[in-house]
Structures are given as structure tokens and as C-alpha cells.
Protein backbone atom coordinates (compact mmCIF):
# COMPACT_ATOMS: atom_id res chain seq x y z
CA UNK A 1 109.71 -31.91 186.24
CA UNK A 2 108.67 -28.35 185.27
CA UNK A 3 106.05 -29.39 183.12
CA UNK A 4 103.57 -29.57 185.80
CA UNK A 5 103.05 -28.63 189.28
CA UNK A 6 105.90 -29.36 191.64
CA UNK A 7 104.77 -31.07 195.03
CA UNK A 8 106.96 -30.14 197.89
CA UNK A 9 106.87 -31.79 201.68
CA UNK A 10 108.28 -29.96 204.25
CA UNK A 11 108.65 -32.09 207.88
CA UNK A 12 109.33 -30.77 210.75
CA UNK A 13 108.95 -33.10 213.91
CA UNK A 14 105.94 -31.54 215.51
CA UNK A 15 104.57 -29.72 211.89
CA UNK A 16 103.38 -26.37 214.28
CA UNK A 17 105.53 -23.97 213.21
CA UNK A 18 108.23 -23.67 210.92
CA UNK A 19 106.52 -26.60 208.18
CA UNK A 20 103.76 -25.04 208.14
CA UNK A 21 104.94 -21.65 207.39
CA UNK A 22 106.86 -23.37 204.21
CA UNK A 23 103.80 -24.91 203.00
CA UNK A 24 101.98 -21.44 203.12
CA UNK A 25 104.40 -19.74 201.72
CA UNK A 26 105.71 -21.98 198.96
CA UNK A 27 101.94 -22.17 198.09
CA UNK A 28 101.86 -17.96 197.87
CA UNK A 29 105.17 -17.64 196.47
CA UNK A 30 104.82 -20.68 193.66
CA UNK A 31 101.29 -20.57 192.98
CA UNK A 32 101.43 -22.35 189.70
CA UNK A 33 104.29 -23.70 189.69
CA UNK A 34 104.32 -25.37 193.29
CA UNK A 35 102.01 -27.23 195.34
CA UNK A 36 103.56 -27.43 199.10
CA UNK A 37 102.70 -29.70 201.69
CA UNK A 38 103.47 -30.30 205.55
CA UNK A 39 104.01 -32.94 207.94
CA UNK A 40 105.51 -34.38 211.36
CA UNK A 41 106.71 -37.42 212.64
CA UNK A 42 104.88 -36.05 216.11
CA UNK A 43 102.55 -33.39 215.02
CA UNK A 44 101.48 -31.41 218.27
CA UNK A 45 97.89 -31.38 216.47
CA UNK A 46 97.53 -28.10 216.08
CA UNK A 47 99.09 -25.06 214.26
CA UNK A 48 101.29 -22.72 216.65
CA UNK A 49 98.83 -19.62 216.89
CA UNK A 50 102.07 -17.19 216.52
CA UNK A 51 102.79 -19.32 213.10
CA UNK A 52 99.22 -18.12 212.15
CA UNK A 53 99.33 -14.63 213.39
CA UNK A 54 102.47 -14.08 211.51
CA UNK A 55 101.17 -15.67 208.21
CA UNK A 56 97.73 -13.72 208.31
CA UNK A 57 100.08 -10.57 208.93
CA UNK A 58 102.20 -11.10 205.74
CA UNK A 59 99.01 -11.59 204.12
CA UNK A 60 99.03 -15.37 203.10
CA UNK A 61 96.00 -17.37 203.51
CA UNK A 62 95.87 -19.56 207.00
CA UNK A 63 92.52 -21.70 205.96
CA UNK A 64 93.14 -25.38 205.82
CA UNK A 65 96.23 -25.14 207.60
CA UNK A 66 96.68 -27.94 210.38
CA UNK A 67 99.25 -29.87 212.09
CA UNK A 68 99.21 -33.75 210.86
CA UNK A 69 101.51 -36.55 210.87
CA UNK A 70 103.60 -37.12 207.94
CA UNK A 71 102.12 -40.83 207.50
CA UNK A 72 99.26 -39.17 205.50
CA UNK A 73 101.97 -38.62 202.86
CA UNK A 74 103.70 -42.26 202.88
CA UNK A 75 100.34 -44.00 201.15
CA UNK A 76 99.92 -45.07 197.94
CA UNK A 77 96.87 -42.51 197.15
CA UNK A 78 99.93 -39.23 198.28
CA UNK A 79 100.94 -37.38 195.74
CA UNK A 80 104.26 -38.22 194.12
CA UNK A 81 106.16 -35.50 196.10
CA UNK A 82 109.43 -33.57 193.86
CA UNK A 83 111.48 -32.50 196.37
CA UNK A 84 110.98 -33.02 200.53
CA UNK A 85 112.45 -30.39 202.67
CA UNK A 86 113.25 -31.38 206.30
CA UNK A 87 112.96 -27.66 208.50
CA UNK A 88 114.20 -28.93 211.67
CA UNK A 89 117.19 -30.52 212.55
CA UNK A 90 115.14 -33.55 214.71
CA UNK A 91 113.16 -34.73 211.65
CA UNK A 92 116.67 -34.98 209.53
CA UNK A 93 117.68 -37.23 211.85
CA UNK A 94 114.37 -39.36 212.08
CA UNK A 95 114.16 -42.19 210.00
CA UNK A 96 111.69 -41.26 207.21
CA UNK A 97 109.14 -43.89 205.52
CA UNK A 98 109.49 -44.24 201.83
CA UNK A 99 107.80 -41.69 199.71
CA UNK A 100 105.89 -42.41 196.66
CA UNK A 101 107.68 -40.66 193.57
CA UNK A 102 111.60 -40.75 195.48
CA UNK A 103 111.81 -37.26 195.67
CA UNK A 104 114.87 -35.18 196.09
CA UNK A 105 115.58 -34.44 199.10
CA UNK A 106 117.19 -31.69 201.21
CA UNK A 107 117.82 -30.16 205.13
CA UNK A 108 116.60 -26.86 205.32
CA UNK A 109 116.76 -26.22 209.15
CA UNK A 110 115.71 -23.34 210.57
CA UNK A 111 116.09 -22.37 214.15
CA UNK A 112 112.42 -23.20 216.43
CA UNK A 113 110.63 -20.09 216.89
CA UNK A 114 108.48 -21.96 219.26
CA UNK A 115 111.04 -22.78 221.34
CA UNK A 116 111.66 -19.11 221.94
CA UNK A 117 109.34 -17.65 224.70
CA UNK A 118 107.66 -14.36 225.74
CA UNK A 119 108.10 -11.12 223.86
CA UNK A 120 110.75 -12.17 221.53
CA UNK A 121 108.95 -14.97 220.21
CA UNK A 122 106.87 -12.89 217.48
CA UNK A 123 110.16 -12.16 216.30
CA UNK A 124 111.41 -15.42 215.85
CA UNK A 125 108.62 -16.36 214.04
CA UNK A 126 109.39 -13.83 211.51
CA UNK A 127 113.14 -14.49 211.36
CA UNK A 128 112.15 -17.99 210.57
CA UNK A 129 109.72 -16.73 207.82
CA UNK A 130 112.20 -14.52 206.34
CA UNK A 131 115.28 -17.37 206.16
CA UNK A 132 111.85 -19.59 204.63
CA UNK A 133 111.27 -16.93 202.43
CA UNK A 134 114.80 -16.32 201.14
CA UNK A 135 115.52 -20.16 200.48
CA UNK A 136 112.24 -20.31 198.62
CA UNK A 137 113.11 -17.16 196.38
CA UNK A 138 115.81 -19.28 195.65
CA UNK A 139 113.98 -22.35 194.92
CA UNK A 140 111.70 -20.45 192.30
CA UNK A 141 115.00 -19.02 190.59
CA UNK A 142 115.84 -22.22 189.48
CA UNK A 143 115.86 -23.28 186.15
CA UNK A 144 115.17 -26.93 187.72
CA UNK A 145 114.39 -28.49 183.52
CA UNK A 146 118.16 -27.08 182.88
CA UNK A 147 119.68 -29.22 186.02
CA UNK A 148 121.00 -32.55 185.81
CA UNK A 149 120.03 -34.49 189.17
CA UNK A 150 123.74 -34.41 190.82
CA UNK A 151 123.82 -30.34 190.02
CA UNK A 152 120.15 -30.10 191.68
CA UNK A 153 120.56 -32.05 194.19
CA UNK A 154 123.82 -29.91 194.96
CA UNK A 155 121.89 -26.96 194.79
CA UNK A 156 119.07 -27.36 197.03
CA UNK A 157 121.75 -28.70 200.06
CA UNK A 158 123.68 -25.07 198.87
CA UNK A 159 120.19 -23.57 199.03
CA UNK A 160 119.49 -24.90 203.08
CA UNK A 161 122.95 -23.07 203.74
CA UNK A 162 121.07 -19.69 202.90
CA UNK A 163 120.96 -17.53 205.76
CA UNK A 164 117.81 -15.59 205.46
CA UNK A 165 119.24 -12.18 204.72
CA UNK A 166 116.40 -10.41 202.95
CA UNK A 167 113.61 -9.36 204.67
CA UNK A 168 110.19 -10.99 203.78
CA UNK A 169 108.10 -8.99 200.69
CA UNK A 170 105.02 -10.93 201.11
CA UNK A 171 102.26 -9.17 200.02
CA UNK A 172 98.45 -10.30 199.25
């Protein structure tokens, strides 16, 4: 698996907020080694403008970024996807279609900072970068070629437990 690039999904039921900032930050953070992708089973259709904001901030790239549905994956011309990373605790319970490559999967969830309103909202978009961020640091620490599927698999549910401590070190 660590031969070539790795292709993560993360879903999240409307893909404006906290999938997107995995895929853009997966893609800073494992350039190389990662390819990251995001969906939703009901995209709202576009990206949350605070989930932008807080990205360009950090200094990670927001071209291309968009809010889709997660049936763009499920076709035979996807890529074969590693691992799939559910962000919000509404798509873990949605039935999922089948995924080319049956990736690993894992819940990841992370509180909605959309759901939070007025002037605490900018902060909840970074807490949910940050806990993103940690769990990813995480991710990239892994010697994935050394793990057996069970101890992997273990690993990435220990890794959704994360809380986010460390503040994020994003930098361009």
C-alpha cells in the first residue's frame, strides 16, 4: 500500500465543511504520499465560505475545492480509494454504496462547525481543523507497509478517538 499514492475519501453528509477541510489538508500534509478526496451523501453544493476562509488562512490551497455527492466516487472509472474516513457522525450511520478497491474504513467525527453560529463560528472551524490536523499527523506517522490489516484497522478507529490537542502548524 505504501508503494504508491494513498487515496483517501472523507464523507461527511453535506461535504461543506469538515470533508472538505480533510481533503485539503491531507492533500498539504501528504503531498506525495496521499491523494485525499471528499464527498456527501447530500452535498449542500457548495463549500462553507468559513471552511474556505480558514483554509486560505492556514495557507492551503482552496482551488478546485467543491461540495459533490459521494456517488462520483462509487463508479467503476473512481479511484480505488485506501482508506475512507467518515467526519460526521450522520454519514457513519448512512448506508454507504460499495467502493471500488474495499478500502479500510474508519469514523473520524468531528463536531459541525457549521452548525455553530455568529462570532464563535470562525472558531469552530479551526477547532475542527486542528482535531483534522492532529488525526492526520497521526495518519502520516504510520508505518502503514509494517501493519497487518487487523493492527491497522485498529489503529485508525484508535486514531478517530484523537482529540485534537495540538494546535494546527500549517504553513505554505
Amino acid at each position: 500500500m505504501t508503494d504508491r499514492v494513498c487515496n483517501v475519501l472523507f464523507l461527511c453528509t453535506g461535504n461543506s465543511a469538515r470533508s472538505i477541510l480533510g481533503e485539503a489538508l491531507l492533500n498539504h500534509h501528504g503531498a506525495g504520499r496521499f491523494k485525499a478526496f471528499s464527498a456527501g451523501s447530500y452535498p449542500k453544493g457548495k463549500v462553507h465560505p468559513v471552511a474556505l476562509e480558514v483554509l486560505a488562512d492556514l495557507g492551503l490551497p482552496t482551488t478546485g475545492l467543491r461540495s459533490k455527492i459521494w456517488d462520483e466516487f462509487a463508479g467503476s472509472d473512481a479511484p480505488d480509494f485506501d482508506f475512507i474516513f467518515t467526519v460526521c457522525d450522520d454519514a457513519a450511520g448512512e448506508s454507504c454504496p460499495i467502493w471500488p478497491g474495499h478500502p479500510m474504513t474508519a469514523h473520524w467525527g468531528i463536531d459541525d462547525p457549521a452548525a455553530v453560529t455568529g462570532e464563535g463560528q470562525r472558531a469552530a472551524f479551526l477547532k475542527a481543523a486542528r482535531h483534522l490536523e492532529t488525526r492526520l499527523d497521526i495518519l502520516l506517522a504510520l508505518a502503514i507497509a509494517d501493519l497487518d490489516q487487523a493492527e491497522l484497522r485498529r489503529r485508525l478507529q484508535e486514531i478517530g478517538r484523537s482529540d485534537g490537542a495540538s494546535a494546527p502548524k500549517v504553513t505554505s
